[in-house]
PDB file of N, CA and C in Angstrom:
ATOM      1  N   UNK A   1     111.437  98.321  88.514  1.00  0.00           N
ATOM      2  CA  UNK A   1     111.405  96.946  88.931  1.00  0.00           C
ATOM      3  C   UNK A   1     110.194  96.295  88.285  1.00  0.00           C
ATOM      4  N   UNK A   2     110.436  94.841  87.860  1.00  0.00           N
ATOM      5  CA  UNK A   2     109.111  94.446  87.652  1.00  0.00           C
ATOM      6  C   UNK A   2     108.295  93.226  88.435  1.00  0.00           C
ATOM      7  N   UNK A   3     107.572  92.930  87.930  1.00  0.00           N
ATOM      8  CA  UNK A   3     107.165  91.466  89.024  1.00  0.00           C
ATOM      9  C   UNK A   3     107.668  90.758  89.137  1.00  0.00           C
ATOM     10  N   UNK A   4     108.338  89.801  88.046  1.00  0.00           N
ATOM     11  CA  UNK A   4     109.365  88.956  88.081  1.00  0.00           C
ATOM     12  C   UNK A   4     110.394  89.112  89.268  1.00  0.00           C
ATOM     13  N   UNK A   5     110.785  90.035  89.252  1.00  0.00           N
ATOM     14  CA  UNK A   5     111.640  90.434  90.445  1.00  0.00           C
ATOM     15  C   UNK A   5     111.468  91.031  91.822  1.00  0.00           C
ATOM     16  N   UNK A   6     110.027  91.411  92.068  1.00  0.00           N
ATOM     17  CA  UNK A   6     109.641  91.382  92.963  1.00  0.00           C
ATOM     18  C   UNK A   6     109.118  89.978  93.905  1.00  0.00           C
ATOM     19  N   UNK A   7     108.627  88.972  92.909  1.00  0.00           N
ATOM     20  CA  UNK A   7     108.109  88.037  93.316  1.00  0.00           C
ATOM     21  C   UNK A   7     109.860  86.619  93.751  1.00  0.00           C
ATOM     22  N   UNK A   8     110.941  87.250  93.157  1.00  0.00           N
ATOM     23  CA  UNK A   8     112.132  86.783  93.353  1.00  0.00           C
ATOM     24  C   UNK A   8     112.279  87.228  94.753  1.00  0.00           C
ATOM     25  N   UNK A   9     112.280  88.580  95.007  1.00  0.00           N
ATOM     26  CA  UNK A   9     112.610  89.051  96.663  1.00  0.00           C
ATOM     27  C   UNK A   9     112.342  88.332  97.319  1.00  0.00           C
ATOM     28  N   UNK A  10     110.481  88.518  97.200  1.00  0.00           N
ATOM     29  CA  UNK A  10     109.546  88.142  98.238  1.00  0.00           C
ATOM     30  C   UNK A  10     110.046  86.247  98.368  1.00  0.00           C
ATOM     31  N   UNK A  11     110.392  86.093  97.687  1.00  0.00           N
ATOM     32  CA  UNK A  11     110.878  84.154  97.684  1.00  0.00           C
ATOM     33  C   UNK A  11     111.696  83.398  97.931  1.00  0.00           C
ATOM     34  N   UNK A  12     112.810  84.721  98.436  1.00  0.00           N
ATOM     35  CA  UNK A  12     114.327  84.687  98.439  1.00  0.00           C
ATOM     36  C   UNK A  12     114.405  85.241 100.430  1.00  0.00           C
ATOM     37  N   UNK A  13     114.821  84.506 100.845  1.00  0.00           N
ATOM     38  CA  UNK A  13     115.737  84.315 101.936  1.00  0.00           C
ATOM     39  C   UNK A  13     116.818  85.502 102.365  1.00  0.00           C
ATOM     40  N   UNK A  14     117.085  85.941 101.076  1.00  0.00           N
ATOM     41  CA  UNK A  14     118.718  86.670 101.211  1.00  0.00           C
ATOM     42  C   UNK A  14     117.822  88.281 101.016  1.00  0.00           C
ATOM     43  N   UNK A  15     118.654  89.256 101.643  1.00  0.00           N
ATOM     44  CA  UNK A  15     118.520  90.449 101.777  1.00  0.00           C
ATOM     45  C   UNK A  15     118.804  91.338 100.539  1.00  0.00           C
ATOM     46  N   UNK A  16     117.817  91.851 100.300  1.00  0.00           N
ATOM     47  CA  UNK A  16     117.507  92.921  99.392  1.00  0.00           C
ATOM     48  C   UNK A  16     116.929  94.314  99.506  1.00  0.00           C
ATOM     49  N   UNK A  17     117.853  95.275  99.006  1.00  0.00           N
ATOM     50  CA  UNK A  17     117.910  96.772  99.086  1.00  0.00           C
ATOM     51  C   UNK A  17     116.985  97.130  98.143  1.00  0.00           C
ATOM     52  N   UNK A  18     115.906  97.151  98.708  1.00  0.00           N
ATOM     53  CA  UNK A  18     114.426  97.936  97.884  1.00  0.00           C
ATOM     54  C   UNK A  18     114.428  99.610  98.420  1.00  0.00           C
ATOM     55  N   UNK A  19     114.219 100.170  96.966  1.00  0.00           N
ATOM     56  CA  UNK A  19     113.805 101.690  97.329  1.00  0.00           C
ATOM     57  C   UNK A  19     112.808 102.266  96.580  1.00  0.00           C
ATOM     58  N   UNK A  20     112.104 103.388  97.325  1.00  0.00           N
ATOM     59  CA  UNK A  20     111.345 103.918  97.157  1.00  0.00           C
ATOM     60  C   UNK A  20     111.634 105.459  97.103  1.00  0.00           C
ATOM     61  N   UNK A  21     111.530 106.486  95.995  1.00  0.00           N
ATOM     62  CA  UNK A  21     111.733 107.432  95.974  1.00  0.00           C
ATOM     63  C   UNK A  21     112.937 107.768  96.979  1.00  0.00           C
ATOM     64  N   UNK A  22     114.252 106.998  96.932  1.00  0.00           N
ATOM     65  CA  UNK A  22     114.936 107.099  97.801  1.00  0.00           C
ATOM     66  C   UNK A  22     115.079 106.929  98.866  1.00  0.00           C
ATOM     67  N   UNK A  23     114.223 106.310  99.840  1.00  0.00           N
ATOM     68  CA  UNK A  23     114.109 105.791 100.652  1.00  0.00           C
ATOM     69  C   UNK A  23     113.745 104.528 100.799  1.00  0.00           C
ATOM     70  N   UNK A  24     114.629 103.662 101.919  1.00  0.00           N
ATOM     71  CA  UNK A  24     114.508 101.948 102.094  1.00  0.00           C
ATOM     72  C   UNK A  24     113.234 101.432 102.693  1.00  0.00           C
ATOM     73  N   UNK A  25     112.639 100.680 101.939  1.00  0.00           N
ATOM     74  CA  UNK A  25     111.354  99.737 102.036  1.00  0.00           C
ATOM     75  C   UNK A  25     111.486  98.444 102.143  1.00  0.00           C
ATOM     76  N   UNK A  26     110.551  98.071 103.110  1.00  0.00           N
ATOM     77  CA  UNK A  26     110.252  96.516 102.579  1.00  0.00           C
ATOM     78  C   UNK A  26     108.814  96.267 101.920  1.00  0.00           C
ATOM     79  N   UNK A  27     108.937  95.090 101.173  1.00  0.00           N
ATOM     80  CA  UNK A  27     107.584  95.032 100.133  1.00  0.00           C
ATOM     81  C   UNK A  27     106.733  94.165 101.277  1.00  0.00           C
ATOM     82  N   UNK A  28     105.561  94.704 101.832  1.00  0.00           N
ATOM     83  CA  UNK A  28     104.612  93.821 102.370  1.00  0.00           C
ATOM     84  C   UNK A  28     103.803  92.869 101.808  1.00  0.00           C
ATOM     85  N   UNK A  29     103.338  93.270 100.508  1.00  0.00           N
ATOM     86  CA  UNK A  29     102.783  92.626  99.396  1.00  0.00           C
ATOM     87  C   UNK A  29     102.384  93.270  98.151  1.00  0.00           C
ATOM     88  N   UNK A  30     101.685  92.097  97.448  1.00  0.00           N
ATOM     89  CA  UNK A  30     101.767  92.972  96.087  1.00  0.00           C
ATOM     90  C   UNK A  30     100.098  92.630  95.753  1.00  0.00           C
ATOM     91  N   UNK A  31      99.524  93.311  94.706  1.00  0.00           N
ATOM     92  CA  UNK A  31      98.441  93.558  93.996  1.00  0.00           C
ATOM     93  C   UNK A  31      98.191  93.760  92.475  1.00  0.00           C
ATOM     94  N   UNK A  32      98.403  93.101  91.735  1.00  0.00           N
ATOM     95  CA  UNK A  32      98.438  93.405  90.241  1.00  0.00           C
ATOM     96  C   UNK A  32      99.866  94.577  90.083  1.00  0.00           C
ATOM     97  N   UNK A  33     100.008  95.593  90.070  1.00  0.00           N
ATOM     98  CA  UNK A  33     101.036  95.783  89.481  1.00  0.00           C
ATOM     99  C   UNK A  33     100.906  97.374  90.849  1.00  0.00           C
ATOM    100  N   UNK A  34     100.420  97.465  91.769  1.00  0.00           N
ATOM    101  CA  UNK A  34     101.097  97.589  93.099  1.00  0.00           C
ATOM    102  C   UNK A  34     100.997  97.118  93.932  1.00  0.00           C
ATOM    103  N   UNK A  35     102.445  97.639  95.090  1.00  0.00           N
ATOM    104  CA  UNK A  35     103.156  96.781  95.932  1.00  0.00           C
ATOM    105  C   UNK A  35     102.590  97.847  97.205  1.00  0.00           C
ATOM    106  N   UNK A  36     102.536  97.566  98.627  1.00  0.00           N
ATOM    107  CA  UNK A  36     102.229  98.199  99.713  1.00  0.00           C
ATOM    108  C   UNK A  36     103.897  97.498 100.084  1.00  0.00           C
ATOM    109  N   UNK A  37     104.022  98.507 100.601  1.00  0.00           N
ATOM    110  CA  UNK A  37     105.314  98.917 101.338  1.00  0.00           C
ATOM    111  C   UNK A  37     105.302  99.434 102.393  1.00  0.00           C
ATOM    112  N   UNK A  38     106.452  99.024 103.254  1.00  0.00           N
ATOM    113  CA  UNK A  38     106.615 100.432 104.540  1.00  0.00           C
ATOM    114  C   UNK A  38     108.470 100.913 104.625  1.00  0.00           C
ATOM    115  N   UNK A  39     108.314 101.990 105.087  1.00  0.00           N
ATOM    116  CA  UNK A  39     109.398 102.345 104.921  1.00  0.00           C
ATOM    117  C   UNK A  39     110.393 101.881 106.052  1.00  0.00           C
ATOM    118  N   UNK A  40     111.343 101.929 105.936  1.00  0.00           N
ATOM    119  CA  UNK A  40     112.137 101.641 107.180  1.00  0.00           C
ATOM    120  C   UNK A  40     112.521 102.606 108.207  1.00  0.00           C
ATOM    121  N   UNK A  41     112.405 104.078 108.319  1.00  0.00           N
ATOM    122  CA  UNK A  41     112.884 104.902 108.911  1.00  0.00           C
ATOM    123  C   UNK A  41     111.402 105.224 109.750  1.00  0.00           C
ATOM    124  N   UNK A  42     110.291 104.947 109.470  1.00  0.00           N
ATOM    125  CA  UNK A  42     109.547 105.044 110.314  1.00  0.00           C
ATOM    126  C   UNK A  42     108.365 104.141 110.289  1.00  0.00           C
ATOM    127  N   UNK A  43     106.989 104.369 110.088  1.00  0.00           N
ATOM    128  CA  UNK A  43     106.218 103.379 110.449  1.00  0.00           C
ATOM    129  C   UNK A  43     105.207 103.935 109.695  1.00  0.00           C
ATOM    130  N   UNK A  44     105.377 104.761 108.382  1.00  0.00           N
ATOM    131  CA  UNK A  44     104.540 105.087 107.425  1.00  0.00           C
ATOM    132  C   UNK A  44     104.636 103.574 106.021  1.00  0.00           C
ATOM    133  N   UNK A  45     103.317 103.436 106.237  1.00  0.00           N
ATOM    134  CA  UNK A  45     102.977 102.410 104.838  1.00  0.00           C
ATOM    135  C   UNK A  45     102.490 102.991 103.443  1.00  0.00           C
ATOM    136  N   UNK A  46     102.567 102.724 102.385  1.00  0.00           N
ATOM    137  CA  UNK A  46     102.157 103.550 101.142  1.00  0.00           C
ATOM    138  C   UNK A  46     101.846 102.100 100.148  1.00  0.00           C
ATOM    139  N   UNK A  47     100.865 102.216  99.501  1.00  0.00           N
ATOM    140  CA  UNK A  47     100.710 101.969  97.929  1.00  0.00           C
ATOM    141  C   UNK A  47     101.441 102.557  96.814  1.00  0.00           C
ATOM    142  N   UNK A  48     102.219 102.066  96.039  1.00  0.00           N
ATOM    143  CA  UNK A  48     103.014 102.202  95.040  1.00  0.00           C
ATOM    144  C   UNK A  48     102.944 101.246  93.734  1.00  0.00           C
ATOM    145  N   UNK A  49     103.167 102.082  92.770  1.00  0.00           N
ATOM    146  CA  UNK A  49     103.453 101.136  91.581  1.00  0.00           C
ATOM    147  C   UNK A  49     104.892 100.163  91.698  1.00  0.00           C
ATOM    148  N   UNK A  50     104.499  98.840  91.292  1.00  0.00           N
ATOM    149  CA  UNK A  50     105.695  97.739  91.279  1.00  0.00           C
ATOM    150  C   UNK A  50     106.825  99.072  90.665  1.00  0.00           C
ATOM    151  N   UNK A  51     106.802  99.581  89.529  1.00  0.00           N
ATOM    152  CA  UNK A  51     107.595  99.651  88.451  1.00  0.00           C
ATOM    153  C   UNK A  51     108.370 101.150  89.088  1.00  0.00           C
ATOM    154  N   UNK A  52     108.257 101.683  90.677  1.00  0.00           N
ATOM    155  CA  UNK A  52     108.660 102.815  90.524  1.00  0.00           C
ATOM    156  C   UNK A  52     109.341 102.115  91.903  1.00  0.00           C
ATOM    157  N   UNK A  53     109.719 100.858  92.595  1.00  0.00           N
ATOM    158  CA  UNK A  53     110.525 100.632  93.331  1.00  0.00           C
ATOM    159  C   UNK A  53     111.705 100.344  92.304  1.00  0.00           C
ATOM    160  N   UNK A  54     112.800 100.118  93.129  1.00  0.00           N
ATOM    161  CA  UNK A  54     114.044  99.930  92.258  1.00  0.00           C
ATOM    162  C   UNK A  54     115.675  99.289  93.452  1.00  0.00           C
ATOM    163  N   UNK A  55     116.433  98.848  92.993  1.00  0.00           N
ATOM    164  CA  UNK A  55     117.430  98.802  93.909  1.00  0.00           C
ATOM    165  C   UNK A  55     118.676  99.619  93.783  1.00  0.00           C
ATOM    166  N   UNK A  56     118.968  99.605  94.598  1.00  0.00           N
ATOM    167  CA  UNK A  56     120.657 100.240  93.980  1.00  0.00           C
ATOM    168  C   UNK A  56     121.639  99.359  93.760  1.00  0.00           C
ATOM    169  N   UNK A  57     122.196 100.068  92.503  1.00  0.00           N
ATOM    170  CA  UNK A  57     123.008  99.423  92.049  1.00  0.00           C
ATOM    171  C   UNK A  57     124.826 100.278  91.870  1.00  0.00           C
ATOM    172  N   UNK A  58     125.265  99.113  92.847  1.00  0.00           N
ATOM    173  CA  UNK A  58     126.619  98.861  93.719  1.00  0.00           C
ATOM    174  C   UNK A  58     127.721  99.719  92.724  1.00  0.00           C
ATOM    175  N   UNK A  59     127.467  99.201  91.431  1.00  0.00           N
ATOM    176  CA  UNK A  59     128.537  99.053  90.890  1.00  0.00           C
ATOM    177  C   UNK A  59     128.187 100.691  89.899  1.00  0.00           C
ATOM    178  N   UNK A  60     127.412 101.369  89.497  1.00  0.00           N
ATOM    179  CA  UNK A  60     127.520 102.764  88.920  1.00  0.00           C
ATOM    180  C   UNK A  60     127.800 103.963  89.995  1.00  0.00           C
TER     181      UNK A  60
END
């Protein structure tokens, strides 16, 4: 993922499937080129590089 499209999420209204090493995140914010995240299955937060979130994609 890159910023461009992170900064689309974060701006956008509509729901988006962010992941993290396979597991669903939301982006809390960002920092030069990482994002703090938390996961959705529990209540662990992490620092990550923008470029190693990603979405899934529907159609492969």
């Amino acid at each position: 993922m890159n910023l461009d499209r992170i900064h689309s999420i974060l701006n956008n209204k509509e729901k988006s499937d962010v992941f993290y090493d396979e597991r669903p995140v939301w982006i809390q914010g960002i920092n030069d080129d990482m994002a703090k995240v938390g996961f959705i299955d529990n209540f662990e937060e992490k620092d990550v590089y923008i470029q190693d979130l990603y979405e899934r994609n529907l159609y492969n």
